[in-house]
Each structure stands twice: as C-alpha cells, then as structure tokens.
C-alpha atoms as a PDB file:
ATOM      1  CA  UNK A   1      90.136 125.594 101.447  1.00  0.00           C
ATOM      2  CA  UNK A   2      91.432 124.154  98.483  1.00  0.00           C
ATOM      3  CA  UNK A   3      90.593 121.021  96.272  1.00  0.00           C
ATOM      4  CA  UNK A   4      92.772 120.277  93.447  1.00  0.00           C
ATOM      5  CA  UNK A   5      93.664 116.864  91.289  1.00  0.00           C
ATOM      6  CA  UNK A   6      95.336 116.955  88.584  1.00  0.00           C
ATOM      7  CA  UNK A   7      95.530 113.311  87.839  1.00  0.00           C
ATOM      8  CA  UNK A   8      99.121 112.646  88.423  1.00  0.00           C
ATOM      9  CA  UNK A   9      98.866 110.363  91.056  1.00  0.00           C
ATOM     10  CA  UNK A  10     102.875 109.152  92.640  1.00  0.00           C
ATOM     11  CA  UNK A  11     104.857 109.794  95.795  1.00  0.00           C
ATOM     12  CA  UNK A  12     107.481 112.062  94.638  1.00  0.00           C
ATOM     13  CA  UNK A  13     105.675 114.950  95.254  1.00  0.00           C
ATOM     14  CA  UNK A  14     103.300 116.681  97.400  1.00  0.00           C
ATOM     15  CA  UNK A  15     100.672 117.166  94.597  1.00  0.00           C
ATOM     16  CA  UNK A  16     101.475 113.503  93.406  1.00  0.00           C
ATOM     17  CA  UNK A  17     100.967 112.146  97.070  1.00  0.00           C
ATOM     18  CA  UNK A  18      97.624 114.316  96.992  1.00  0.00           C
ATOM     19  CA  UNK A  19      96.908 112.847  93.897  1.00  0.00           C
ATOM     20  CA  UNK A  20      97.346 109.573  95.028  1.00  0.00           C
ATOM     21  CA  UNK A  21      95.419 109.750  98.444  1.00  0.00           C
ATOM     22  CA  UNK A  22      92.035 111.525  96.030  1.00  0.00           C
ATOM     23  CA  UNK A  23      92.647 108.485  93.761  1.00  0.00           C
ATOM     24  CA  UNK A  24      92.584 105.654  95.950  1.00  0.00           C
ATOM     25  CA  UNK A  25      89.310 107.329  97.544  1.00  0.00           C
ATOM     26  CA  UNK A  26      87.616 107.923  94.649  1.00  0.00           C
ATOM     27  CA  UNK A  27      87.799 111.783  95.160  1.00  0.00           C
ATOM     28  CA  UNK A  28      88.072 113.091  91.256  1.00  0.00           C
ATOM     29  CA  UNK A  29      85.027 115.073  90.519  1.00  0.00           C
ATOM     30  CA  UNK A  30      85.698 118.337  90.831  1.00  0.00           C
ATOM     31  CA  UNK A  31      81.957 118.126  90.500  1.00  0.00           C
ATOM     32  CA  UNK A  32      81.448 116.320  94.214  1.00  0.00           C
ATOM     33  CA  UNK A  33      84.336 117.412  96.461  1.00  0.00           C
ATOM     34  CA  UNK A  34      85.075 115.262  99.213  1.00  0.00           C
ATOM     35  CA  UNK A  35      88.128 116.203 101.105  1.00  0.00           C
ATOM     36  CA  UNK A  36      90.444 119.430 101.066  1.00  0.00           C
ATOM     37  CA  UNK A  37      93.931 119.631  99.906  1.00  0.00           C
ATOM     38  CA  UNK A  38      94.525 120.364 103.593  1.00  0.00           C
ATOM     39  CA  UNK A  39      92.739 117.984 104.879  1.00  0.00           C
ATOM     40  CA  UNK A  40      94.530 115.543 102.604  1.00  0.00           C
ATOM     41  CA  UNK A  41      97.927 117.749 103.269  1.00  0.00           C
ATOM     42  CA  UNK A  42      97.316 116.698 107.187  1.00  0.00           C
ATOM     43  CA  UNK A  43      96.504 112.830 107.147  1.00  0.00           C
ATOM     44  CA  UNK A  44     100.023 112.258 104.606  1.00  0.00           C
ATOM     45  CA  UNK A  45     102.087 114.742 107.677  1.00  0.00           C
ATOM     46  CA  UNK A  46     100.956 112.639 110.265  1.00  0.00           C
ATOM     47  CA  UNK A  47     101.017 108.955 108.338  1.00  0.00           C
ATOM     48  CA  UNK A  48     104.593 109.731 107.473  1.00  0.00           C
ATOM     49  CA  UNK A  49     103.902 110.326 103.731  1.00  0.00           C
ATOM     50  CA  UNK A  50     101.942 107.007 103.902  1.00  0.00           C
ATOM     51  CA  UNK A  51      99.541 107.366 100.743  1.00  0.00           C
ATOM     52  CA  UNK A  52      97.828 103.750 102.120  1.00  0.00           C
ATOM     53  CA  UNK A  53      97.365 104.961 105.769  1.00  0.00           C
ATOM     54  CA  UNK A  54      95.765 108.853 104.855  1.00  0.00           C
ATOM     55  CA  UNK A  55      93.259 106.972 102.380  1.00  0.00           C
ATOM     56  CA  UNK A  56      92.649 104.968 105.434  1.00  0.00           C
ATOM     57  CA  UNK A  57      92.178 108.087 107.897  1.00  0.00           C
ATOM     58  CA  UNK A  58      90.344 110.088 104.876  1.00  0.00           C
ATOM     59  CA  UNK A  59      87.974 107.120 104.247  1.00  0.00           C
ATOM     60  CA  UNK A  60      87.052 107.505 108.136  1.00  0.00           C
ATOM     61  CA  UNK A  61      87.027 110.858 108.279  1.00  0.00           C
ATOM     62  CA  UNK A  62      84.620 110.447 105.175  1.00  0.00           C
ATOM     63  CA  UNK A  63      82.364 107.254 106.846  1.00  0.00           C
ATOM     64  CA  UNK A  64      81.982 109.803 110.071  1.00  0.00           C
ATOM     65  CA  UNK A  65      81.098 112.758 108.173  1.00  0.00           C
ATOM     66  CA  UNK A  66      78.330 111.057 106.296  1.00  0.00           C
ATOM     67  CA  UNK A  67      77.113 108.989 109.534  1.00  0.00           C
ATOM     68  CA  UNK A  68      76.263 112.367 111.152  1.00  0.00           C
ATOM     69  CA  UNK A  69      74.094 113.400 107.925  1.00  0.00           C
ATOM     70  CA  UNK A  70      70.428 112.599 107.785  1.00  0.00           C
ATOM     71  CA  UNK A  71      69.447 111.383 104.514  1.00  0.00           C
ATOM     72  CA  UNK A  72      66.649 113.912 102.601  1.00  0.00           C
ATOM     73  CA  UNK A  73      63.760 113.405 100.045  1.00  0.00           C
ATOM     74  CA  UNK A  74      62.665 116.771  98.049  1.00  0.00           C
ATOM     75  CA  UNK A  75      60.106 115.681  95.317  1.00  0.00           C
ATOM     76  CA  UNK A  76      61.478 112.917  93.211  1.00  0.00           C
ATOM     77  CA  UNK A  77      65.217 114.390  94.156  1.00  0.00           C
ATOM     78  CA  UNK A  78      66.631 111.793  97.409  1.00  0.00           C
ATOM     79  CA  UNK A  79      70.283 112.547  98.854  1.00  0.00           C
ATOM     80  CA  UNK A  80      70.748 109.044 101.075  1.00  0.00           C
ATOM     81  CA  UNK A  81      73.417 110.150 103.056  1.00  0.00           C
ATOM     82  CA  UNK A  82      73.582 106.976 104.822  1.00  0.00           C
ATOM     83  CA  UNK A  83      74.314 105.074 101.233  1.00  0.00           C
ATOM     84  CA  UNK A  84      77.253 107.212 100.778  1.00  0.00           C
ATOM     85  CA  UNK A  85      78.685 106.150 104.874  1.00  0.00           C
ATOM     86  CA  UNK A  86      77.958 102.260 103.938  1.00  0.00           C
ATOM     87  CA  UNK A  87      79.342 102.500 100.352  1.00  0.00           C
ATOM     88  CA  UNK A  88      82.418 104.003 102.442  1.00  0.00           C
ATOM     89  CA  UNK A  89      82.580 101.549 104.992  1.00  0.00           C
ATOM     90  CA  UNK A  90      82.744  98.708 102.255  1.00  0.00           C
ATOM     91  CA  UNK A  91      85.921 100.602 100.840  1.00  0.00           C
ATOM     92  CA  UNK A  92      87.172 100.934 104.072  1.00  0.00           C
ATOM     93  CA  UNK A  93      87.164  96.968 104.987  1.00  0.00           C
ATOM     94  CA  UNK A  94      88.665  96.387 101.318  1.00  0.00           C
ATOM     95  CA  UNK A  95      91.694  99.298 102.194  1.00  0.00           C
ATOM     96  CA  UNK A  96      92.319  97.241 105.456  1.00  0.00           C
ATOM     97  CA  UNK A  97      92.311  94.159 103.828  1.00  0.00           C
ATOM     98  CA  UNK A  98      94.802  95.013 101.287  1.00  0.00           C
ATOM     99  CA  UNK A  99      97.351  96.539 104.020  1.00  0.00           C
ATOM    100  CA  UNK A 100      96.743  92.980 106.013  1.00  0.00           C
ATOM    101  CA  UNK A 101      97.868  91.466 103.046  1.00  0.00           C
ATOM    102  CA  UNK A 102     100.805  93.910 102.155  1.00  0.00           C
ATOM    103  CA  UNK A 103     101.624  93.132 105.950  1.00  0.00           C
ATOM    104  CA  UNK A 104     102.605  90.016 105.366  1.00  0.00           C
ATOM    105  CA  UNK A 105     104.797  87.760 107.500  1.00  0.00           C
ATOM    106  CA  UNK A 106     108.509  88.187 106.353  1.00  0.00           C
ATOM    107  CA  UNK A 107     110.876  85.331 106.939  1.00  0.00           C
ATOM    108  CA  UNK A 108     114.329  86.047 106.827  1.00  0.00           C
ATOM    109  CA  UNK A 109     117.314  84.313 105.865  1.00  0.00           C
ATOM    110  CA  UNK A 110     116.212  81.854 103.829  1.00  0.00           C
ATOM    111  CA  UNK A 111     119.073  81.422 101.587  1.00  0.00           C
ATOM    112  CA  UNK A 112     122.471  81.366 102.109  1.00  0.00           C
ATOM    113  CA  UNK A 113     122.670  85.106 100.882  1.00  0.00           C
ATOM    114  CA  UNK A 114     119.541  86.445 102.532  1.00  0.00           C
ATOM    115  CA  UNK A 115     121.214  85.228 105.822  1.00  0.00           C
ATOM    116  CA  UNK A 116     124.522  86.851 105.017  1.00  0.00           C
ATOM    117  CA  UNK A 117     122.699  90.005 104.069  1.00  0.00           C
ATOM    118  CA  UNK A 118     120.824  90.254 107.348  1.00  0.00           C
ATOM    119  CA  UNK A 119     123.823  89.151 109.379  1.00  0.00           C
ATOM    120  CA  UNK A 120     125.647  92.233 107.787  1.00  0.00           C
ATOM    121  CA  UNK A 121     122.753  94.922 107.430  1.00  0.00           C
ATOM    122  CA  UNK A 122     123.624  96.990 110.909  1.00  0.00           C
ATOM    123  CA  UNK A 123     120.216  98.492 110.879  1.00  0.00           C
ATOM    124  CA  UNK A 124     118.308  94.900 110.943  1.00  0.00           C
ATOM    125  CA  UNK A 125     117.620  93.574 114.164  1.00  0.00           C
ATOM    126  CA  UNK A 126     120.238  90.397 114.970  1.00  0.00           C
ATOM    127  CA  UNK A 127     118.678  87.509 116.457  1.00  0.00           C
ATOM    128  CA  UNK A 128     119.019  86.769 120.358  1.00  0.00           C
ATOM    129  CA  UNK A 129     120.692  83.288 119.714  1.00  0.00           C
ATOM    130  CA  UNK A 130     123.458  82.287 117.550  1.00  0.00           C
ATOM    131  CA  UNK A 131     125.081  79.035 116.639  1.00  0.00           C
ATOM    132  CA  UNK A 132     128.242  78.813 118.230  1.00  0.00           C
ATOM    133  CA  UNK A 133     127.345  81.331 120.905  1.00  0.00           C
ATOM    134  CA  UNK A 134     128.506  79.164 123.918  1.00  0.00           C
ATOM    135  CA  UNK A 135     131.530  77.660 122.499  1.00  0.00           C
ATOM    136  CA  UNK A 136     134.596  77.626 124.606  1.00  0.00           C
ATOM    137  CA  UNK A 137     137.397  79.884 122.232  1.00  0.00           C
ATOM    138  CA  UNK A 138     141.082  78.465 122.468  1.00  0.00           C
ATOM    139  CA  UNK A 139     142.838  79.282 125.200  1.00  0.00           C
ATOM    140  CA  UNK A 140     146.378  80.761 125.111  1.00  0.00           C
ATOM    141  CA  UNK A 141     149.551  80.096 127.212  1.00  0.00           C
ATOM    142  CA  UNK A 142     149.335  83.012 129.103  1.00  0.00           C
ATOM    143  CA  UNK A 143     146.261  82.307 130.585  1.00  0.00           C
ATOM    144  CA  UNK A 144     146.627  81.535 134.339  1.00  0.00           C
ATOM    145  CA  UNK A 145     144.294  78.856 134.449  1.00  0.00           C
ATOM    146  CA  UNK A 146     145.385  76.967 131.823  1.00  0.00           C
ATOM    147  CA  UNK A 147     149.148  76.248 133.011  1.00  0.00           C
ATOM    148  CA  UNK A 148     150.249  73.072 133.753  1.00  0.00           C
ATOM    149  CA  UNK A 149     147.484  70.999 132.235  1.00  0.00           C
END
C-alpha cells in the first residue's frame, strides 16, 4: 500500500488525478495518511476518471472508517475519532452541494445559433416535437390521389 502526493494536482494524468482526489480531501500530510494510492486508484476507475465523484466516495469511505472508531483519552493525549467522522461529514454536505450546483439545469437553444448547433450536433438528443412536423408537403402530378382536382 502506497501513499504518494506530489502536489501536482490536474486530470491529465494518473498521479495528477491522484493528486487532485488527496487535494480536494484534504489528504497532504504525509504525516497523517488517509487513503491509499489504491484506494484512490479504485474510486477514479469506477467514477469514470471523475476527480468530484472519488472525493465524494473517499470522503465516505473516510466518514465510515472513523464512525466505526471509538474515540480514546491517554493522560492529557485525546484522539476524538468521532470529531474527525463529523468534521468529514461537514465536507461531505459542502462536496454535494457544489456538484448540485455544477448540476445545474441547462436550457438549450436559446439563441438562434445554440438552436442550430443542437439541431446539427448528431450526438444531442432531438426534441420529440418540431414546428412544421404535421404539415402537408406538396403533392406531385403523379400522385394518384391528387388527379383530377
């Protein structure tokens, strides 16, 4: 088990997206090691590479490792393992908060040109209903039903 950070925190690479998980969960003391490199390694694989959702996952992992920990008083010398679950839980609700807010409602096609791009990006969903949609197209002379009217 491995714990690295070397301060570089991105999403280019690996290390970077390692960096960048540590970072945003205040895991940078090589002094009071939190979470492994494969630990960390294993929330970005299954988030996708998502550095928001593995701080997210981490910060729970974190919040349940600490809630299972009794908190211990030797002399003058206290480790409140329960301080360290709450002060986790409060970065936890700010985390979720921020990706409510990065969720955001997106409304589409609000200009001329953001309609236009939609209506010609094949990989965005098309709406249901169209203007025009039910309009009866010209007929031609050929057409059987339209002779001798």
């Amino acid at each position: 088990m491995t714990w690295t950070y070397a301060g570089t925190p991105g999403e280019a690479t690996a290390d970077e997206l390692r960096d960048a998980v540590r970072f945003r969960i205040g895991d940078t003391d090589e002094t009071d090691k939190q979470i492994t490199d494969e630990e960390i390694a294993y929330l970005l694989d299954q988030s996708g590479d998502s550095v928001a959702v593995a701080s997210i996952q981490a910060i729970v992992s974190l919040i349940s490792k600490y809630s299972r920990q009794a908190d211990v008083r030797m002399g003058k010398t206290a480790i409140r393992a329960g301080q360290r679950a709450s002060a986790y839980r409060s970065l936890l609700a700010q985390m979720r908060m921020e990706q409510t807010i990065l969720a955001s409602v997106f409304a589409g096609g609000l200009t001329k040109s953001g309609k236009d791009s939609m209506a010609s990006d094949t990989d965005a969903v098309q709406p249901a209903f169209s203007v025009g949609q039910d309009d009866i197209m010209d007929q031609d002379s050929t057409n059987p039903d339209t002779e001798g009217s």
